[in-house]
Protein backbone atom coordinates (compact mmCIF):
# COMPACT_ATOMS: atom_id res chain seq x y z
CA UNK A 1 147.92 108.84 107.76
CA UNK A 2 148.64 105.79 105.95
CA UNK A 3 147.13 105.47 102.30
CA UNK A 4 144.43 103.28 101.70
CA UNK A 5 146.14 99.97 99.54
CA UNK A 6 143.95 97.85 98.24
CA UNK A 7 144.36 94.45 95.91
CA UNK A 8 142.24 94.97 92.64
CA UNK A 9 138.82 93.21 92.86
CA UNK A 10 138.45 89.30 91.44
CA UNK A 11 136.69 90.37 88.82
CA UNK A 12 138.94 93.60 88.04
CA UNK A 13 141.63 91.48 87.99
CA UNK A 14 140.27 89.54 85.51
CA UNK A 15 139.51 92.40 83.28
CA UNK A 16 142.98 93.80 83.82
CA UNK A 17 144.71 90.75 82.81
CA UNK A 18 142.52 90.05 79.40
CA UNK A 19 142.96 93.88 79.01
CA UNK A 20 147.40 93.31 79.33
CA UNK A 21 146.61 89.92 76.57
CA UNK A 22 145.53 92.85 74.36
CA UNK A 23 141.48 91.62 74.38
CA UNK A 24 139.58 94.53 72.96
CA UNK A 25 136.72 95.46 75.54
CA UNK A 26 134.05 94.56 73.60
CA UNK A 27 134.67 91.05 73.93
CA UNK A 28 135.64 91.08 77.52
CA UNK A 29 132.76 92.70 78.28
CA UNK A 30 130.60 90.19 76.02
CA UNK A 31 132.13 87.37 77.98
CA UNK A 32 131.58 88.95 81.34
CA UNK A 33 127.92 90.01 80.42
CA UNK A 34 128.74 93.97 81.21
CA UNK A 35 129.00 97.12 79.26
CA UNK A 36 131.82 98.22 77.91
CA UNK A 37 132.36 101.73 79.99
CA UNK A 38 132.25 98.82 82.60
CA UNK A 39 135.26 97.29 81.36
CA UNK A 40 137.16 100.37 80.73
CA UNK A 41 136.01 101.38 84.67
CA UNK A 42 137.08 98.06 86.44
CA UNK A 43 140.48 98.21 83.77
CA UNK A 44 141.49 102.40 85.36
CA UNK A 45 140.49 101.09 88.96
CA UNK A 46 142.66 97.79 88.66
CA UNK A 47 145.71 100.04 87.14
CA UNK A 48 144.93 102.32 89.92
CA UNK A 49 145.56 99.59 92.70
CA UNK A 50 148.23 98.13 91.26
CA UNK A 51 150.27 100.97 90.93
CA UNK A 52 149.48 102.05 94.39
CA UNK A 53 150.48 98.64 95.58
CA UNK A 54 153.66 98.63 93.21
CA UNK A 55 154.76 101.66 95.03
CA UNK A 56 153.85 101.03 98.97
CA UNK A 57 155.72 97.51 98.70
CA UNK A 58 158.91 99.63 96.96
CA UNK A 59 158.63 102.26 100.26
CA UNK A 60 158.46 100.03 102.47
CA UNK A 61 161.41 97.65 101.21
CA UNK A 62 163.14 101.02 100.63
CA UNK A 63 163.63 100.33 96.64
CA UNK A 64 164.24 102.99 94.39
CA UNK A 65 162.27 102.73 91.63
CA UNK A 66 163.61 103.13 88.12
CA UNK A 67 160.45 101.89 85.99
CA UNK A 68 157.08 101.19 86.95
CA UNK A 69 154.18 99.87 84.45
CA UNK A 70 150.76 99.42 86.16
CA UNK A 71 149.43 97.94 82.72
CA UNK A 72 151.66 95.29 83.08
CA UNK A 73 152.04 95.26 86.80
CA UNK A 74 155.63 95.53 87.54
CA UNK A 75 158.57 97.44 88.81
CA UNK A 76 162.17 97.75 88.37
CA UNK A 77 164.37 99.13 90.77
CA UNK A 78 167.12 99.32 93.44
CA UNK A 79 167.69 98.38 96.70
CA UNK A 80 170.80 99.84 98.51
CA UNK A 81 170.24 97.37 101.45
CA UNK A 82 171.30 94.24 99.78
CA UNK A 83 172.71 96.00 96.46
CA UNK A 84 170.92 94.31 93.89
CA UNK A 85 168.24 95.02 90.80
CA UNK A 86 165.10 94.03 92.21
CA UNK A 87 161.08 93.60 90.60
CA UNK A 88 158.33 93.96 91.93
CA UNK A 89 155.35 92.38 90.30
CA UNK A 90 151.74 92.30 90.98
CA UNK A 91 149.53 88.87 89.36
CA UNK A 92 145.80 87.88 90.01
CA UNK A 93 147.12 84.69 91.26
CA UNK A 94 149.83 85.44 93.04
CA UNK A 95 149.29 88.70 94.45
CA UNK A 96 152.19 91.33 94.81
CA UNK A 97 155.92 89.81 95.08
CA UNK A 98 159.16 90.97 95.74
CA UNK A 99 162.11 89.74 93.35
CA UNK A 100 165.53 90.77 94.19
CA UNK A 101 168.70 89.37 91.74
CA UNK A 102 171.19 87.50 93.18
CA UNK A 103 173.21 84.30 92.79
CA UNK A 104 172.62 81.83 95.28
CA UNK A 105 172.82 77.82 96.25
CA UNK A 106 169.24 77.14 95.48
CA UNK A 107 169.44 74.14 96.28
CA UNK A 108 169.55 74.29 99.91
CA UNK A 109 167.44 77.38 99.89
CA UNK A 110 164.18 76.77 102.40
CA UNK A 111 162.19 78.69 99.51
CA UNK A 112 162.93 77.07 96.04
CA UNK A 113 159.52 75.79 96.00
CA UNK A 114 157.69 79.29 96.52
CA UNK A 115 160.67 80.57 93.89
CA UNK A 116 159.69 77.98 91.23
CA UNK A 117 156.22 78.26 91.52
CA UNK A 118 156.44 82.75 91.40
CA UNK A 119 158.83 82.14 88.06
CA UNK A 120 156.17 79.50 86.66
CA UNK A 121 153.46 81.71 87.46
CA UNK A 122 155.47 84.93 85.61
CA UNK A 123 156.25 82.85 82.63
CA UNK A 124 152.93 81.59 81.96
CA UNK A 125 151.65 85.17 82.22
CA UNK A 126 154.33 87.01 80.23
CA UNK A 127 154.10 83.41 77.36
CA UNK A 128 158.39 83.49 78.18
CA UNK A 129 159.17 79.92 78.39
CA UNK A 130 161.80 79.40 81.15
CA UNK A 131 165.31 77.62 80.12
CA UNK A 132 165.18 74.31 81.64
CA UNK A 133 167.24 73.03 83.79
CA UNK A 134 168.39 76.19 85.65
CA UNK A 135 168.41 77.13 89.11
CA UNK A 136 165.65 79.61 89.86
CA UNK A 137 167.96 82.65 90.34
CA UNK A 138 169.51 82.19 86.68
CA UNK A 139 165.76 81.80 85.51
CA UNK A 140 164.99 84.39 87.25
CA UNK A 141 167.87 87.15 85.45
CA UNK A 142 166.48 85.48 82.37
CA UNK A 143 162.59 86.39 82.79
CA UNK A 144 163.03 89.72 84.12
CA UNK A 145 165.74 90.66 81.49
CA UNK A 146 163.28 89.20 78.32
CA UNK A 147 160.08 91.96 80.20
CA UNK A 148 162.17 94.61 80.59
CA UNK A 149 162.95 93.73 76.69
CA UNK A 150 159.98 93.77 76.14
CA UNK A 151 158.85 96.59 77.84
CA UNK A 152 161.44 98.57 76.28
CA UNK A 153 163.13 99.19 79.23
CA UNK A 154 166.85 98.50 78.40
């Protein structure tokens, strides 16, 4: 009844990350001490997941989903119930999480810390330094807007 979701392996993970920082196979598969067909396995198994994943977590917060990339690991969408642009993004370190664009008084916010750490995480994956002395949801709009730049989805 419900479909089988599952997280990509450690090690598929890994694979699918040096495969979205544009490493050709051969040396991933050099560094990991496995064939190549292994690579390009574990990399269509990893895309696989994370689009599955991608899409349950959009169904179940009800988001309408305008772009998806599984390569990348991310979605852009809508969400009638709070009327705002929200991302969804899938990391190896941070798993799958939920980003939805707002304006808000961070500063008394009970989650800045998880924020901060999800936008540091994001920009250290995507190499887009933040702007500095921002409050997370203004970094946030920032980051999203420069992958959706350059993921040619504007």
């Amino acid at each position: 009844m419900f479909p089988r979701i599952r997280y990509p392996t450690k090690q598929q993970g890994i694979i699918w990350l040096k495969r979205r920082q544009r490493i050709l196979p051969s040396k991933i598969a050099s560094s990991l001490k496995v064939s190549r067909p292994y690579v390009s396995q574990a990399q269509r198994i990893a895309e696989n997941r994370i689009e599955k994943l991608l899409k349950h977590t959009a169904s179940v917060s009800m988001i309408d989903i305008r772009n998806l990339s599984s390569e990348y690991g991310i979605a852009e969408g809508y969400c009638h119930e709070f009327d705002s642009d929200t991302y969804i993004t899938y990391s190896p370190k941070i798993g799958v999480r939920t980003w939805f664009a707002h304006s808000g008084n961070c500063k008394s916010c009970s989650k800045l810390d998880d924020c901060k750490q999800v936008l540091q995480n994001l920009s250290k994956e995507w190499k887009i330094p933040l702007p500095k002395n921002k409050q997370p949801t203004l970094q946030g709009d920032f980051l999203f807007k420069e992958i959706k730049r350059r993921l040619e989805w504007e």
